[in-house]
Protein backbone atom coordinates (compact mmCIF):
# COMPACT_ATOMS: atom_id res chain seq x y z
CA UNK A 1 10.05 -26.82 33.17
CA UNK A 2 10.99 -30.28 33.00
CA UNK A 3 10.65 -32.44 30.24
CA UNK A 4 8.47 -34.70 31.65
CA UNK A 5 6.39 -31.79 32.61
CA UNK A 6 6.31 -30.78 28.45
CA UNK A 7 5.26 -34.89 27.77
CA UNK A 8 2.27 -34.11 30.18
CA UNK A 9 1.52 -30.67 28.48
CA UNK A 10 2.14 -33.04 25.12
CA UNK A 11 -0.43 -35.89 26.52
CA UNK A 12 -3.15 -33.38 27.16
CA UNK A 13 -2.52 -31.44 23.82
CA UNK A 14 -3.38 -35.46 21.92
CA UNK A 15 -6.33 -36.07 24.58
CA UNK A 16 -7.77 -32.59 23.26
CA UNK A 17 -7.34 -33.53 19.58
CA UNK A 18 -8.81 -36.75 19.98
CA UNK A 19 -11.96 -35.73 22.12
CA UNK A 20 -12.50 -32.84 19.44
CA UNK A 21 -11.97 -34.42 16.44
CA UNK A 22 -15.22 -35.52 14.77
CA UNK A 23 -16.35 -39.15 15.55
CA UNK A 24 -16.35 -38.38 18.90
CA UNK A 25 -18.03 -34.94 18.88
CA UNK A 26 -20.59 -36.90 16.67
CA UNK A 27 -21.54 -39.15 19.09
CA UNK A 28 -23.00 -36.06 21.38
CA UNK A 29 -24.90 -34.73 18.76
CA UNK A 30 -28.17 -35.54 19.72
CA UNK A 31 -31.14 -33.68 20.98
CA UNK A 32 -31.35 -34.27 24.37
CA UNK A 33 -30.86 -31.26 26.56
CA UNK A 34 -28.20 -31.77 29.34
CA UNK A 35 -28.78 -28.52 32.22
CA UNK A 36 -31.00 -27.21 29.12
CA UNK A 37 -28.14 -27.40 27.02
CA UNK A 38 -27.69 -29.61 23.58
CA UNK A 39 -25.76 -32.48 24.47
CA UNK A 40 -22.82 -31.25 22.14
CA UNK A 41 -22.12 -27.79 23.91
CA UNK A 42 -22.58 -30.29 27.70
CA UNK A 43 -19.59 -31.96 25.50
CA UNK A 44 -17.53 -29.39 24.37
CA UNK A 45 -17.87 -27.32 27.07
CA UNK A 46 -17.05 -30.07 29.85
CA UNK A 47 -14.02 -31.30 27.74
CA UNK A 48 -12.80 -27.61 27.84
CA UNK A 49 -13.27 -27.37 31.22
CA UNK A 50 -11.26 -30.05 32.27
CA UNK A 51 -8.60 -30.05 29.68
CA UNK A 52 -7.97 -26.40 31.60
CA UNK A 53 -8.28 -27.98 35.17
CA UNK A 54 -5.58 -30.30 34.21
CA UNK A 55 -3.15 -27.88 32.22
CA UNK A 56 -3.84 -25.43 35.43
CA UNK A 57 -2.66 -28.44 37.89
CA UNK A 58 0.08 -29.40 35.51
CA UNK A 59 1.28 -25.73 35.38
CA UNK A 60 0.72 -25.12 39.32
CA UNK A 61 2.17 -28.09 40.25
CA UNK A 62 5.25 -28.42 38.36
CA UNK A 63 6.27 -24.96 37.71
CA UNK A 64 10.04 -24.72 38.55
């Protein structure tokens, strides 16, 4: 793998940290019911998701 495949990995990896770290998980903690779901599990659950889509594509895609 490349290295500016790894800086990619790298960007995702600080995304992840940011969108989990407190203030921002705070700011979903409400309770409203999102698909009958607490607005912070909606959150955590959709950041997960597509923190994996976009490892997957960076994986898939660059993978030499």
């Amino acid at each position: 793998m490349k290295k500016r495949h790894k800086q990619k990995l790298v960007i995702i990896s600080i995304i992840l940290f940011v969108m989990f770290n407190a203030p921002f998980l705070l700011l979903f903690n409400k309770h409203e019911k999102l698909f009958g779901l607490p607005m912070i599990y909606t959150y955590i659950f959709g950041v997960w998701f597509f923190a994996s889509v976009a490892s997957f594509l960076v994986f898939k895609k660059y993978d030499e």
